[in-house]
Structures are given as structure tokens and as C-alpha cells.
PDB file of N, CA and C in Angstrom:
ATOM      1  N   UNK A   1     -23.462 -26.938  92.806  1.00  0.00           N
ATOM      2  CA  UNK A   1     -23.744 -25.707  93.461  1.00  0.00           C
ATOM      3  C   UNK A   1     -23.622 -24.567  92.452  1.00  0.00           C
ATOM      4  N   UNK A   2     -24.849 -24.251  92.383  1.00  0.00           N
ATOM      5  CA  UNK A   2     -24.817 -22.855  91.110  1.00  0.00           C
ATOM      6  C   UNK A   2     -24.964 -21.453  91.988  1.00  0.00           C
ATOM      7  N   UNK A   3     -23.577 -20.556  92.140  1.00  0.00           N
ATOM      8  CA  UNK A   3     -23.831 -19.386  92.559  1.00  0.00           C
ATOM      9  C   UNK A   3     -24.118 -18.542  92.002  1.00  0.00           C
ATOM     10  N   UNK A   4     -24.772 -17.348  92.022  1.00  0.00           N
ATOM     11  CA  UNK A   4     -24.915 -16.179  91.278  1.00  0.00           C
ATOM     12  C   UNK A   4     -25.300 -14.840  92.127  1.00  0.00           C
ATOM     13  N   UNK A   5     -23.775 -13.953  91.478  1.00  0.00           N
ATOM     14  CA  UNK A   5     -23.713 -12.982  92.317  1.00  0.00           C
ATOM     15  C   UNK A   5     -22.225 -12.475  91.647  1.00  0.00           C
ATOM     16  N   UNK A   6     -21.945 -11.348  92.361  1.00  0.00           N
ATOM     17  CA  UNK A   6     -20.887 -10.447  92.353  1.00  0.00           C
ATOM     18  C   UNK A   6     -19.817 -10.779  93.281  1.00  0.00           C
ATOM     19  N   UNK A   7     -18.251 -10.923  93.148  1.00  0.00           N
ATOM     20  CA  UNK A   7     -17.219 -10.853  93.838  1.00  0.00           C
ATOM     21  C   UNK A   7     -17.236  -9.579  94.488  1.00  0.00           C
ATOM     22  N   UNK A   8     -16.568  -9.924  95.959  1.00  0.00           N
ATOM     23  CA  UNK A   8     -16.474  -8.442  96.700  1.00  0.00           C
ATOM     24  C   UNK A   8     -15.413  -7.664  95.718  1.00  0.00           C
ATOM     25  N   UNK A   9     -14.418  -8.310  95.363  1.00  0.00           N
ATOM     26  CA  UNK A   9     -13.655  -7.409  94.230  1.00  0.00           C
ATOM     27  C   UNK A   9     -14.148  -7.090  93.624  1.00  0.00           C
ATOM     28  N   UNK A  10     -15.054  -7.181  92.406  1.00  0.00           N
ATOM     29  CA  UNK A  10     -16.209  -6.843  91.369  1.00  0.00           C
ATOM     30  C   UNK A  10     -16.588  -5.367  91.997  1.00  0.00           C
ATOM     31  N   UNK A  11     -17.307  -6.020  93.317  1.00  0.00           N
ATOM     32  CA  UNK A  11     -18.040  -4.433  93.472  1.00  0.00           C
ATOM     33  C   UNK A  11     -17.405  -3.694  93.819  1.00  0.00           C
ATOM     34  N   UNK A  12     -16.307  -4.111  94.568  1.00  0.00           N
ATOM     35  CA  UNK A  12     -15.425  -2.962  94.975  1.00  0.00           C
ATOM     36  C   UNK A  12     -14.791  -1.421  93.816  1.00  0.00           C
ATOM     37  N   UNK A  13     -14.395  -2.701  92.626  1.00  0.00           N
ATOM     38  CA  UNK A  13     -14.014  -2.367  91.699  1.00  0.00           C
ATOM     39  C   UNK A  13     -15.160  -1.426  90.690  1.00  0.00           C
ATOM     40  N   UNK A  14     -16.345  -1.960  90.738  1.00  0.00           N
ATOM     41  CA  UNK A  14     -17.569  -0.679  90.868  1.00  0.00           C
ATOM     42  C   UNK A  14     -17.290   0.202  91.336  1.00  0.00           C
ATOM     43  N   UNK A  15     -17.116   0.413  92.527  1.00  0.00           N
ATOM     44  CA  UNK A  15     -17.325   1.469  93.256  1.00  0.00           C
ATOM     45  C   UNK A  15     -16.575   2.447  93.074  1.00  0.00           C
ATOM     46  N   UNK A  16     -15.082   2.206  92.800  1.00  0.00           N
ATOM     47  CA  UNK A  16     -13.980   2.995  92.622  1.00  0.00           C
ATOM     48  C   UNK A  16     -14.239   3.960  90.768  1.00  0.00           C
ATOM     49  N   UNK A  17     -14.726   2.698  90.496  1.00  0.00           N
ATOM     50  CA  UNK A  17     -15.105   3.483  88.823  1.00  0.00           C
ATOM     51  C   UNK A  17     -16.032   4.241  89.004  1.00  0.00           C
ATOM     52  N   UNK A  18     -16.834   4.336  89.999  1.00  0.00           N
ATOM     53  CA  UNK A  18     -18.055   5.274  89.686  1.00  0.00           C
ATOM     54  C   UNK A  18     -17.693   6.566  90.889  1.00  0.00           C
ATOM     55  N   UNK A  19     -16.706   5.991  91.541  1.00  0.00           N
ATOM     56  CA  UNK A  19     -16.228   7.403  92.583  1.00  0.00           C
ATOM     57  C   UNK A  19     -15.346   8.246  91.641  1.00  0.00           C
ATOM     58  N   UNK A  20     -14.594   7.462  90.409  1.00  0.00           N
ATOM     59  CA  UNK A  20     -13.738   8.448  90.088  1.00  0.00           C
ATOM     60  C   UNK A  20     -14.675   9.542  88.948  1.00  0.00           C
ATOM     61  N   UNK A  21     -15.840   8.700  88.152  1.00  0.00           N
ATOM     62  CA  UNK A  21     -16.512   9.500  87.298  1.00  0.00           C
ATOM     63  C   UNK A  21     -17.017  10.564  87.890  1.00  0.00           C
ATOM     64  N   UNK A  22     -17.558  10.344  89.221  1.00  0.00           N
ATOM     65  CA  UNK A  22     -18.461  10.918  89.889  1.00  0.00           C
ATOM     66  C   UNK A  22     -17.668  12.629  90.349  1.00  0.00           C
ATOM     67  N   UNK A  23     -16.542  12.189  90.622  1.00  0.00           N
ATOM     68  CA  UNK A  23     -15.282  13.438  91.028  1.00  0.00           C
ATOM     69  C   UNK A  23     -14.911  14.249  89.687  1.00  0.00           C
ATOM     70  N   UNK A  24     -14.898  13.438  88.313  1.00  0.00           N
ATOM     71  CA  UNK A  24     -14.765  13.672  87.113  1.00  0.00           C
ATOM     72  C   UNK A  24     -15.410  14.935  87.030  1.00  0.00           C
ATOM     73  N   UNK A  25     -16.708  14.315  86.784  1.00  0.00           N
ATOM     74  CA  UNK A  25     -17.797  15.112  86.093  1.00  0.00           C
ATOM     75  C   UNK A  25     -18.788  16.011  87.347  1.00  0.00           C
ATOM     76  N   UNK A  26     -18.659  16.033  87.825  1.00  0.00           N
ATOM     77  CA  UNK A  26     -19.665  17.058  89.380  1.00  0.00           C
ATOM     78  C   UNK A  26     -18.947  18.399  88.517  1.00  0.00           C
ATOM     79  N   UNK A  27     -17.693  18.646  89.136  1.00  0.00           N
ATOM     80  CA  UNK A  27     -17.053  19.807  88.381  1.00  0.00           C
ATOM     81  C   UNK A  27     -17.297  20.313  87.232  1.00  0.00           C
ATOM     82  N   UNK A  28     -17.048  19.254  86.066  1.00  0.00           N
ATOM     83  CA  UNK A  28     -17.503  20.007  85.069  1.00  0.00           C
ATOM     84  C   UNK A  28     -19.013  20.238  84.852  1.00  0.00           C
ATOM     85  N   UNK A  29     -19.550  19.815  85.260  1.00  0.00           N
ATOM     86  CA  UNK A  29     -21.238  20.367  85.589  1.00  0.00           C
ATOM     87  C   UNK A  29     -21.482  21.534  86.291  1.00  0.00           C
ATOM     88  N   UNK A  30     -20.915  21.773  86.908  1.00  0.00           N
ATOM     89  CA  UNK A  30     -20.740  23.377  87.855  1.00  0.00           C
ATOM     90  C   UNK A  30     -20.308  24.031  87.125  1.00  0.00           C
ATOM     91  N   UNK A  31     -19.817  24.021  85.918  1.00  0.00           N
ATOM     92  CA  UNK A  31     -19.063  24.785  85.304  1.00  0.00           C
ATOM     93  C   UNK A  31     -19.553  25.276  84.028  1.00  0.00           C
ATOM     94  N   UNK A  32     -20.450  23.910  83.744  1.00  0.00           N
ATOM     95  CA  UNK A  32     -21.362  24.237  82.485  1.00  0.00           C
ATOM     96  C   UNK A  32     -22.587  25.019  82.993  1.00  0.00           C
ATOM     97  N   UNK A  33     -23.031  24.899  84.151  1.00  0.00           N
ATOM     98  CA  UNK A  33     -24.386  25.583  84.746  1.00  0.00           C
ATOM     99  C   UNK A  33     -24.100  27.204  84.893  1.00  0.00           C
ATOM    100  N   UNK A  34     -22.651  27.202  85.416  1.00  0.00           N
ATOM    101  CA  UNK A  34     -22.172  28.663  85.305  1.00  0.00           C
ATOM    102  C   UNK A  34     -21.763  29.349  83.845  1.00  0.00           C
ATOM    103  N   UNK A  35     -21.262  28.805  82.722  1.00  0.00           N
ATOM    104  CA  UNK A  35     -21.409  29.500  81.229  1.00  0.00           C
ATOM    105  C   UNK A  35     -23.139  29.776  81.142  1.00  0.00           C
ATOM    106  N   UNK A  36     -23.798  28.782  81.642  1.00  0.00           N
ATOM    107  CA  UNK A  36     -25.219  28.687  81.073  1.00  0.00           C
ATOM    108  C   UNK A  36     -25.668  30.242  81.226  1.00  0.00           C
ATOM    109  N   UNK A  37     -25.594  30.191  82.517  1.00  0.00           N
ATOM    110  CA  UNK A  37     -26.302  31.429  83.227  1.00  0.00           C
ATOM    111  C   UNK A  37     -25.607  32.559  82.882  1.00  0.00           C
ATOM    112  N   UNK A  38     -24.377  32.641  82.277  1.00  0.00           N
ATOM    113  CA  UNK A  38     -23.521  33.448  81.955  1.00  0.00           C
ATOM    114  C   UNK A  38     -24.070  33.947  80.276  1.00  0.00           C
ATOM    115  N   UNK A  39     -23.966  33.006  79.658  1.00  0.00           N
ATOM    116  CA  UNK A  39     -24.585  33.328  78.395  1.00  0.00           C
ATOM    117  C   UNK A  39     -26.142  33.762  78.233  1.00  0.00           C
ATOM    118  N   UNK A  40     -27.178  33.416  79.369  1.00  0.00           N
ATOM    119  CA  UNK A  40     -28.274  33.795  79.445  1.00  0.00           C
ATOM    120  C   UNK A  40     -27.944  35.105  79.318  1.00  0.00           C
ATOM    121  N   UNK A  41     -27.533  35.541  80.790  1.00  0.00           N
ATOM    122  CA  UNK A  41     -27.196  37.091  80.649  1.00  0.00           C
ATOM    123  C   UNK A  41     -26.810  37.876  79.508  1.00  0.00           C
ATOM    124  N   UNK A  42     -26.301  37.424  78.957  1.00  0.00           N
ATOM    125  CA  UNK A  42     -25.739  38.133  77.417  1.00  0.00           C
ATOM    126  C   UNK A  42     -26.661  38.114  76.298  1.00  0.00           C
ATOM    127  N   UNK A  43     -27.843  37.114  76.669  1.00  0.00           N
ATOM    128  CA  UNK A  43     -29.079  37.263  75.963  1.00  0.00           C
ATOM    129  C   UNK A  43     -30.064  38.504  76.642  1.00  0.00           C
ATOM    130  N   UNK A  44     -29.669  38.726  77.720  1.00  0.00           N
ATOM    131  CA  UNK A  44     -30.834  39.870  78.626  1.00  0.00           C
ATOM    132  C   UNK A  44     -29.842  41.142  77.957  1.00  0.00           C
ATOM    133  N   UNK A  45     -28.758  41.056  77.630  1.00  0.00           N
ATOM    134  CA  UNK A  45     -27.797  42.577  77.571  1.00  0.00           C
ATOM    135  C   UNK A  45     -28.363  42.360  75.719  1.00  0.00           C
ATOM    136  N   UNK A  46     -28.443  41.722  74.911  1.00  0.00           N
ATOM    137  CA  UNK A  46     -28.943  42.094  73.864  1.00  0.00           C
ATOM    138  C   UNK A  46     -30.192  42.785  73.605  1.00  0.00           C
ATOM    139  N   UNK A  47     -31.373  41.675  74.850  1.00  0.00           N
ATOM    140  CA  UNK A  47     -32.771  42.444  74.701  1.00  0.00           C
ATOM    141  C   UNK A  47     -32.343  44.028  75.288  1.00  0.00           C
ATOM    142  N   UNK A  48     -31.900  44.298  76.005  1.00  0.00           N
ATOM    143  CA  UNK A  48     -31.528  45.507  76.797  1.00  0.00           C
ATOM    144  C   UNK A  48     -31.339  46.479  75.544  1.00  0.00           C
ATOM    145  N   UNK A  49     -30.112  46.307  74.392  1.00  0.00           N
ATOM    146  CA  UNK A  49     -29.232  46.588  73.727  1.00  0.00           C
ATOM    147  C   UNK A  49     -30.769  47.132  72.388  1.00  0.00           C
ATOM    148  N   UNK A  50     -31.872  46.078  72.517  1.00  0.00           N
ATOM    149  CA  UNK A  50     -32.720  46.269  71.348  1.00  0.00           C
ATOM    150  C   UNK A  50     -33.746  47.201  71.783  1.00  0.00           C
ATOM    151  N   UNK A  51     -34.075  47.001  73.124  1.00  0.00           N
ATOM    152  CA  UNK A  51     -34.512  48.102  74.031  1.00  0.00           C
ATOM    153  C   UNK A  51     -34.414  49.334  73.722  1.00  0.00           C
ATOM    154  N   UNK A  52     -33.178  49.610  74.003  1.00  0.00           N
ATOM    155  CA  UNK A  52     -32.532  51.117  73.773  1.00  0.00           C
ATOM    156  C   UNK A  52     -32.608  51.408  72.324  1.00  0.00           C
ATOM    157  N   UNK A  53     -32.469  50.563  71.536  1.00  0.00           N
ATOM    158  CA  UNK A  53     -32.450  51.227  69.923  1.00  0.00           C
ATOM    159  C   UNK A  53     -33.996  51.191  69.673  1.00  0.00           C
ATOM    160  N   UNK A  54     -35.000  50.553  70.426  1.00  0.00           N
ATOM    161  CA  UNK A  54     -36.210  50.973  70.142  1.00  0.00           C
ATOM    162  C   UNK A  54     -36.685  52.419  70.963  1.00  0.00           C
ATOM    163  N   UNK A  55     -36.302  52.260  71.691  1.00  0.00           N
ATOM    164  CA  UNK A  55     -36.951  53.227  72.345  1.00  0.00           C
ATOM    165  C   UNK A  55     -35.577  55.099  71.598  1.00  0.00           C
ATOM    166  N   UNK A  56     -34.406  54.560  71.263  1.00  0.00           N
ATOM    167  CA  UNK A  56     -33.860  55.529  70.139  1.00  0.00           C
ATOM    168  C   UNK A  56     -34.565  56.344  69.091  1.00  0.00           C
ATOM    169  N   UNK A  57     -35.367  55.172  68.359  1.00  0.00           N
ATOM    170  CA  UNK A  57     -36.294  55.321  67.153  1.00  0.00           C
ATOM    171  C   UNK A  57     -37.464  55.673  67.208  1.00  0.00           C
ATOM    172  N   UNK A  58     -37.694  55.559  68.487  1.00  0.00           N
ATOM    173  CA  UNK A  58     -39.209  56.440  69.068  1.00  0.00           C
ATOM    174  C   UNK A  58     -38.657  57.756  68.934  1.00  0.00           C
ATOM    175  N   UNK A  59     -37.336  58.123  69.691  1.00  0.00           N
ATOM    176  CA  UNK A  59     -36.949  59.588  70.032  1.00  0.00           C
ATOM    177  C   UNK A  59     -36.612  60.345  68.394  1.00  0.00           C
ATOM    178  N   UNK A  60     -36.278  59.774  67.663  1.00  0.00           N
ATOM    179  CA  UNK A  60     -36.112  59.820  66.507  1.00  0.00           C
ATOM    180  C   UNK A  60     -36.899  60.644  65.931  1.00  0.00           C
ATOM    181  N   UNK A  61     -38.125  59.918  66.063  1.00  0.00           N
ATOM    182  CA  UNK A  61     -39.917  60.306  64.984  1.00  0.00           C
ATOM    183  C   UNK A  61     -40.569  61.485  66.008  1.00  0.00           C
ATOM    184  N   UNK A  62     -40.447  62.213  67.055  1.00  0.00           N
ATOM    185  CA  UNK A  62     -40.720  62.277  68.065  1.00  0.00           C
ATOM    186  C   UNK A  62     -40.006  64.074  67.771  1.00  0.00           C
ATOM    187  N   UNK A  63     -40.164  65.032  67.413  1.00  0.00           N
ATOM    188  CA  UNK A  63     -39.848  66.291  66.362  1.00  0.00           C
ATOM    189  C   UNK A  63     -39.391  67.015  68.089  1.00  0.00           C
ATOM    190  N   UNK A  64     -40.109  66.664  68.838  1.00  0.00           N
ATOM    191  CA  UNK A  64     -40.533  67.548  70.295  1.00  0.00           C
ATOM    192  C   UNK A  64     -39.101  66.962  71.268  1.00  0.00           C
ATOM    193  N   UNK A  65     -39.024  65.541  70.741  1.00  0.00           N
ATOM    194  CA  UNK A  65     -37.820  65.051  71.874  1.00  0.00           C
ATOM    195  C   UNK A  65     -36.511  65.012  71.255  1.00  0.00           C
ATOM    196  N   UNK A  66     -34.609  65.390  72.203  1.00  0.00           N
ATOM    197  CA  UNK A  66     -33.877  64.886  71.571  1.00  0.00           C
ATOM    198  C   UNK A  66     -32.953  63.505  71.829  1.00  0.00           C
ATOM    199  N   UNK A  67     -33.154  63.171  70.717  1.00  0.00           N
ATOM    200  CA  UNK A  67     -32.898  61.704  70.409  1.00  0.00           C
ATOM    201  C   UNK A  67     -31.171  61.795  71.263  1.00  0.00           C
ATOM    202  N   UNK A  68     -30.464  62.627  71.342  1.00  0.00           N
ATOM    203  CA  UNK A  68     -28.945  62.171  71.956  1.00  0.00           C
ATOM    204  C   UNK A  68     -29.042  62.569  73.217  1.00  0.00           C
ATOM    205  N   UNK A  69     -30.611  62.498  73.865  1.00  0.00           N
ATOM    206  CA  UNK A  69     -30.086  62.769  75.606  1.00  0.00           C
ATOM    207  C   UNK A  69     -30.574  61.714  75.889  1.00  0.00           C
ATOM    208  N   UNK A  70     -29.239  60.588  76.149  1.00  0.00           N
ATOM    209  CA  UNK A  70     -29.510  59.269  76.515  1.00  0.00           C
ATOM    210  C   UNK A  70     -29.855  59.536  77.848  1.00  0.00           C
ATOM    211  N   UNK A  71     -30.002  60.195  78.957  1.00  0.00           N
ATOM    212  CA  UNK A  71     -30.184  59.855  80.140  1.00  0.00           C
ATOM    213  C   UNK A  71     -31.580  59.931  80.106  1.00  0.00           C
ATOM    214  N   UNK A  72     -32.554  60.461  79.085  1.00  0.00           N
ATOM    215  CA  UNK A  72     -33.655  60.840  78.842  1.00  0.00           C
ATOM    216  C   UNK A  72     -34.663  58.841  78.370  1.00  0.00           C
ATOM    217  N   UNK A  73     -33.506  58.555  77.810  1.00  0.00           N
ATOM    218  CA  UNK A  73     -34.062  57.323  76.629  1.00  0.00           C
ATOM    219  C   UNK A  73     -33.421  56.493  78.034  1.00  0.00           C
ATOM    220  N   UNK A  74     -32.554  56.096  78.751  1.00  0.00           N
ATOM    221  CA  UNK A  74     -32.766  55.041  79.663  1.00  0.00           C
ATOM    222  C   UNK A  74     -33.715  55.127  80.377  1.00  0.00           C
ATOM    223  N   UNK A  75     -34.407  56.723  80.679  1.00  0.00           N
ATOM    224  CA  UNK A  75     -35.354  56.565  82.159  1.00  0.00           C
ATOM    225  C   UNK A  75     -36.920  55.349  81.706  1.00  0.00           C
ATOM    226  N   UNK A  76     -36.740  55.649  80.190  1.00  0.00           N
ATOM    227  CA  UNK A  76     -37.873  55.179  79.416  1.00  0.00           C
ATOM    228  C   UNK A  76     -37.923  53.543  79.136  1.00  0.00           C
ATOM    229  N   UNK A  77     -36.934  52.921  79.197  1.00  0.00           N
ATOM    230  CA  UNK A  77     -36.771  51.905  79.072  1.00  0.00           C
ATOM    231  C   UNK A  77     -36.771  50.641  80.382  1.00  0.00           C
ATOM    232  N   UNK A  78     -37.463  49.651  80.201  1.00  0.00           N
ATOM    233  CA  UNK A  78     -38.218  48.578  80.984  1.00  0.00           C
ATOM    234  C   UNK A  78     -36.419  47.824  81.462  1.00  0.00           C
ATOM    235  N   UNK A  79     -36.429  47.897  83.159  1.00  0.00           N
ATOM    236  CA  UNK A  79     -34.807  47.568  83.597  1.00  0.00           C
ATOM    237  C   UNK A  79     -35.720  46.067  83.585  1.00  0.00           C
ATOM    238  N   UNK A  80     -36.962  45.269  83.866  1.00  0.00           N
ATOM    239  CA  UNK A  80     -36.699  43.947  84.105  1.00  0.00           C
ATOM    240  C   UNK A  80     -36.977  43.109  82.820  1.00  0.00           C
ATOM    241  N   UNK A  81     -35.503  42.253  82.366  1.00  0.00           N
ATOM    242  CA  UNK A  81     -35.160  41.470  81.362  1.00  0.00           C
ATOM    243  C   UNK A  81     -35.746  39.710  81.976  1.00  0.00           C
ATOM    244  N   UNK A  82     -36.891  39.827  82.367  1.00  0.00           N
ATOM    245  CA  UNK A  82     -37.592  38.033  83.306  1.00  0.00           C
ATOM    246  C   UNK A  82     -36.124  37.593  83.927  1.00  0.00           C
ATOM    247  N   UNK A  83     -35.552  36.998  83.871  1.00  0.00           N
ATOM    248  CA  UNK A  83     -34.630  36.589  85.094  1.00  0.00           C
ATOM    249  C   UNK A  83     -33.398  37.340  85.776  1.00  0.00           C
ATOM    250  N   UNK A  84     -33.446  38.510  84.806  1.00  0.00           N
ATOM    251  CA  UNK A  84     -32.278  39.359  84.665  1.00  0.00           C
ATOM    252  C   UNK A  84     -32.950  40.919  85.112  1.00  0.00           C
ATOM    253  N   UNK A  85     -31.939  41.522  85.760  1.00  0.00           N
ATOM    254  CA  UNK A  85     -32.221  43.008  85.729  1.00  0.00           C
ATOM    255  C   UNK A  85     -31.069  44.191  85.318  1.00  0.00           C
ATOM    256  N   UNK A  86     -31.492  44.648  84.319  1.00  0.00           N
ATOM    257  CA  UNK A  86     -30.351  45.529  83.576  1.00  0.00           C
ATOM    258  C   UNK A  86     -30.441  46.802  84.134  1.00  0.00           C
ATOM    259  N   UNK A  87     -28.910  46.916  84.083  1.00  0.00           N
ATOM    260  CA  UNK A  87     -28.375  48.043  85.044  1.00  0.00           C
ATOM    261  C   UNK A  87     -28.180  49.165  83.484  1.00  0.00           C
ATOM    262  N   UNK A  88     -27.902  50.584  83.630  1.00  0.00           N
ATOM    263  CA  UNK A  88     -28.085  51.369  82.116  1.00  0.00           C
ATOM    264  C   UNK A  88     -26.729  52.307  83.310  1.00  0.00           C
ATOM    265  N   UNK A  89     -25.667  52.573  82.246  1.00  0.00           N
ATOM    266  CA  UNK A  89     -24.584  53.656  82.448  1.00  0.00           C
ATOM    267  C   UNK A  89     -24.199  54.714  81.615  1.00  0.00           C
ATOM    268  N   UNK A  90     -25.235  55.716  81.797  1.00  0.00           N
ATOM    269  CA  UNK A  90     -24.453  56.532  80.236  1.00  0.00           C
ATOM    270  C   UNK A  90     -23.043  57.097  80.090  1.00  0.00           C
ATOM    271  N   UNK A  91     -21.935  56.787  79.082  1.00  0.00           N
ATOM    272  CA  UNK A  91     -20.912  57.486  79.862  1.00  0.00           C
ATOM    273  C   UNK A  91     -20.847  58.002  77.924  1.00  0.00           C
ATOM    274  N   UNK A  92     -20.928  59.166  77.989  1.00  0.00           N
ATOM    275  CA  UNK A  92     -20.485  60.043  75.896  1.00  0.00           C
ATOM    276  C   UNK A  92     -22.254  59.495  75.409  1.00  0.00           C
ATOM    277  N   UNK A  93     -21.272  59.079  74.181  1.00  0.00           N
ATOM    278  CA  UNK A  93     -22.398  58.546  73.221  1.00  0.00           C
ATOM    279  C   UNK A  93     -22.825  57.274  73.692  1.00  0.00           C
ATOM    280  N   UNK A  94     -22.536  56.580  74.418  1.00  0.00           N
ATOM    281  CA  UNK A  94     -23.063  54.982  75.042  1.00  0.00           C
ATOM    282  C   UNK A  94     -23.615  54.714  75.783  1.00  0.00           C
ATOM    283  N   UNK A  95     -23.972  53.527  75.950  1.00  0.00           N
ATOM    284  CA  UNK A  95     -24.525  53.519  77.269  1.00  0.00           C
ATOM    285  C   UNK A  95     -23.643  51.864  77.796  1.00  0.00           C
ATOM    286  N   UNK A  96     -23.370  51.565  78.742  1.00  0.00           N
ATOM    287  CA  UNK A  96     -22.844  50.657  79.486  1.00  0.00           C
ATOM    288  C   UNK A  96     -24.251  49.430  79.776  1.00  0.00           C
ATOM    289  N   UNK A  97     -23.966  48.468  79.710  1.00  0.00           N
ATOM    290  CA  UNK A  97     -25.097  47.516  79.885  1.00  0.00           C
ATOM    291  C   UNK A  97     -24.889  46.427  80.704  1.00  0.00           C
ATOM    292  N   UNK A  98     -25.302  46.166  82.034  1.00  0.00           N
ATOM    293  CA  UNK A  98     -25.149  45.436  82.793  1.00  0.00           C
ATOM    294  C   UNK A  98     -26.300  44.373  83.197  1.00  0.00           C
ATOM    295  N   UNK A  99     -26.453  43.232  83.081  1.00  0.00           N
ATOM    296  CA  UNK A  99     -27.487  42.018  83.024  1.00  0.00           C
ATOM    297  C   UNK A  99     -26.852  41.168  84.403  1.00  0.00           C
ATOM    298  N   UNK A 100     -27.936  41.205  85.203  1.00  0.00           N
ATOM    299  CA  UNK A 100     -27.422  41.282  86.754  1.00  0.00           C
ATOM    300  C   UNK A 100     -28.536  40.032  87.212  1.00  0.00           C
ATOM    301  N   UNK A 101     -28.015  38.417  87.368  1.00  0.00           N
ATOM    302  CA  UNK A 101     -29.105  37.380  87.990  1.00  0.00           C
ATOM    303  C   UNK A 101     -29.957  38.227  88.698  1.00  0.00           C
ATOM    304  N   UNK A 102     -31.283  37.454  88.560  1.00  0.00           N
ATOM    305  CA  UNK A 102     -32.228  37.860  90.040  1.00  0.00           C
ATOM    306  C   UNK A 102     -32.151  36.984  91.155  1.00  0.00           C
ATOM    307  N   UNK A 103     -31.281  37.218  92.456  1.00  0.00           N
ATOM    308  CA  UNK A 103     -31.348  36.173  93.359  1.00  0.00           C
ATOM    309  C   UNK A 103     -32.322  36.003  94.016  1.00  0.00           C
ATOM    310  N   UNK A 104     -33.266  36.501  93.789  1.00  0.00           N
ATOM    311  CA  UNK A 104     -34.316  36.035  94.812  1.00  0.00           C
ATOM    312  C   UNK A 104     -35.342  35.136  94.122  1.00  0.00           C
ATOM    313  N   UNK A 105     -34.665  34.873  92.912  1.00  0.00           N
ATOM    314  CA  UNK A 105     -35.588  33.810  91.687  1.00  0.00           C
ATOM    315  C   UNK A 105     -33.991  32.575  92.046  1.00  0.00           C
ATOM    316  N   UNK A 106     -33.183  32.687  92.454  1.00  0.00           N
ATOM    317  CA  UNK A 106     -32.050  31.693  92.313  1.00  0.00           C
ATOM    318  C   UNK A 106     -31.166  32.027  91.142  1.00  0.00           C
ATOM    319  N   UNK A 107     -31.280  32.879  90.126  1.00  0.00           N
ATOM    320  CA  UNK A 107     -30.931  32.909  89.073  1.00  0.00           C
ATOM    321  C   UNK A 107     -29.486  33.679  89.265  1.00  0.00           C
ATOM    322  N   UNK A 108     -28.129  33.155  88.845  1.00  0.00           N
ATOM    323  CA  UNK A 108     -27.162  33.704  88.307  1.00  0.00           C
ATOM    324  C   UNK A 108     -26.505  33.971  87.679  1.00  0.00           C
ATOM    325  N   UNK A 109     -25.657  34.412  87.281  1.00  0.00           N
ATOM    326  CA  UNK A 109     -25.218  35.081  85.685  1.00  0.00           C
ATOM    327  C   UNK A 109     -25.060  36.447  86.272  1.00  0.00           C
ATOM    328  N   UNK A 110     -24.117  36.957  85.250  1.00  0.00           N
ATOM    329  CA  UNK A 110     -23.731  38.815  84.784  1.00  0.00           C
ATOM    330  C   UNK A 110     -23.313  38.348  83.651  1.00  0.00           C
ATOM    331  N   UNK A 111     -23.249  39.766  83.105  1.00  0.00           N
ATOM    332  CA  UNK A 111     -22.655  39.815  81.385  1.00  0.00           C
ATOM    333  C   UNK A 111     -23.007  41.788  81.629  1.00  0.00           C
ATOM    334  N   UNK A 112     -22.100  41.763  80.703  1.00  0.00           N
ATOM    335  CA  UNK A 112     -21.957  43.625  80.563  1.00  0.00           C
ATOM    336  C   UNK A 112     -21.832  43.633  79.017  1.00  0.00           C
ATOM    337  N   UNK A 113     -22.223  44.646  78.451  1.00  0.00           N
ATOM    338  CA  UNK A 113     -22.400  45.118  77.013  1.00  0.00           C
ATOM    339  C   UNK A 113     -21.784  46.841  76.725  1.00  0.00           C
ATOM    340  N   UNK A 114     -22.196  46.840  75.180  1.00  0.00           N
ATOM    341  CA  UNK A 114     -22.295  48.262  75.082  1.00  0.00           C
ATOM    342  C   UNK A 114     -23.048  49.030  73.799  1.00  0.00           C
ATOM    343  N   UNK A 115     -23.736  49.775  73.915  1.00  0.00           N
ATOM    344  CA  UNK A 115     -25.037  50.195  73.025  1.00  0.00           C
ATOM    345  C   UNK A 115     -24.099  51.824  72.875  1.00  0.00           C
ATOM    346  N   UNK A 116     -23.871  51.804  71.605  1.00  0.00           N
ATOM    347  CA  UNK A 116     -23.229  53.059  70.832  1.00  0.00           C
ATOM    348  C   UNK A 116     -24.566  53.661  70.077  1.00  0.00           C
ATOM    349  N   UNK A 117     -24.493  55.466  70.023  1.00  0.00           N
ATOM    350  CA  UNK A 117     -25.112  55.829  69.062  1.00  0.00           C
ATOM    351  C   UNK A 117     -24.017  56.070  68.202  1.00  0.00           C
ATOM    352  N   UNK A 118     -24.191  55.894  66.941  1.00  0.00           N
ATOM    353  CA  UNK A 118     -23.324  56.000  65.784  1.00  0.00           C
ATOM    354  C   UNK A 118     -23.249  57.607  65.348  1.00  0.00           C
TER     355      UNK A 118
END
């Protein structure tokens, strides 16, 4: 008599190994999806950040405009970063930079920055 097959212990013993990986790692996957989206954002607060120093260097060349009325240089600058929408805070010489998911794309993440004129 040639059997072939698995002991109910065998699989049992499956099962328990793949319930404990399974409890393992779910978590840390939630966790990596949340840095992900977290560090995205901090890529939208840089474009934001290059934003503003372009649109600086316009005000710059520009004899007619002045270059240190930041409330002037945020109105000018594009708030949607594709999955991100940047929030602009002028507070002195800075501006505050906020990279805010779009939920109605599913997308989450924040990250905050800060864009100095020197």
C-alpha cells in the first residue's frame, strides 16, 4: 500500500507557520506603504520648494516687480504637485510648505517644509 499525502499534523503545522508570518508581516506592510506615501510627499514639498525659487528668479529679472513680497510669488505659483496639493504659509522671510495627499485619488501622505529667502 503506497500512500501519498500530508499528515493532519503536517498541515496543521502549515497552517500555524503561515498564520504566524501572515500576523508578522501585514503590519509591517502598513507601515512601509505609510513611509512610502510619506516620503512621496516630501518629494511634492521639494517640487513646491523649486517652484518658489523659480518663480523668485522670475521676480528677480522682473525691474517692475518686488522680489521680497512673497505673498505676491505664492499667488503665482501652481498649488497642484499630481498626487499632492501644496498648501504655501508666508510667515517673515519664508514660506511654510505643506504637501497634503489627494483623497479623492486615494493618495496619502503629508510632509511640511521650509523655503527661506536668504
Amino acid at each position: 500500500m503506497n500512500q501519498k499525502g500530508f499528515t493532519l499534523i503536517e498541515l496543521i503545522a502549515v497552517m500555524i507557520i503561515l498564520g504566524v508570518l501572515g500576523a508578522v508581516a501585514a503590519p509591517s506592510f502598513i507601515g512601509l506603504t505609510e513611509d512610502a506615501a510619506n516620503k512621496a510627499a516630501g518629494q511634492a514639498v521639494a517640487e513646491g520648494k523649486a517652484r518658489l525659487t523659480n518663480q523668485y528668479a522670475i521676480q528677480l529679472m522682473n525691474p517692475e516687480a518686488d522680489p521680497n513680497n512673497l505673498a505676491g510669488i505664492i499667488t503665482s505659483v501652481n498649488t497642484d504637485a499630481g498626487d499632492y496639493r501644496l498648501e504655501f504659509v508666508v510667515a517673515g522671510r519664508e514660506v511654510k510648505i505643506t504637501a497634503i495627499g489627494n483623497q479623492e485619488r486615494g493618495v496619502s501622505g503629508r510632509a511640511e517644509g521650509i523655503w527661506k529667502i536668504l
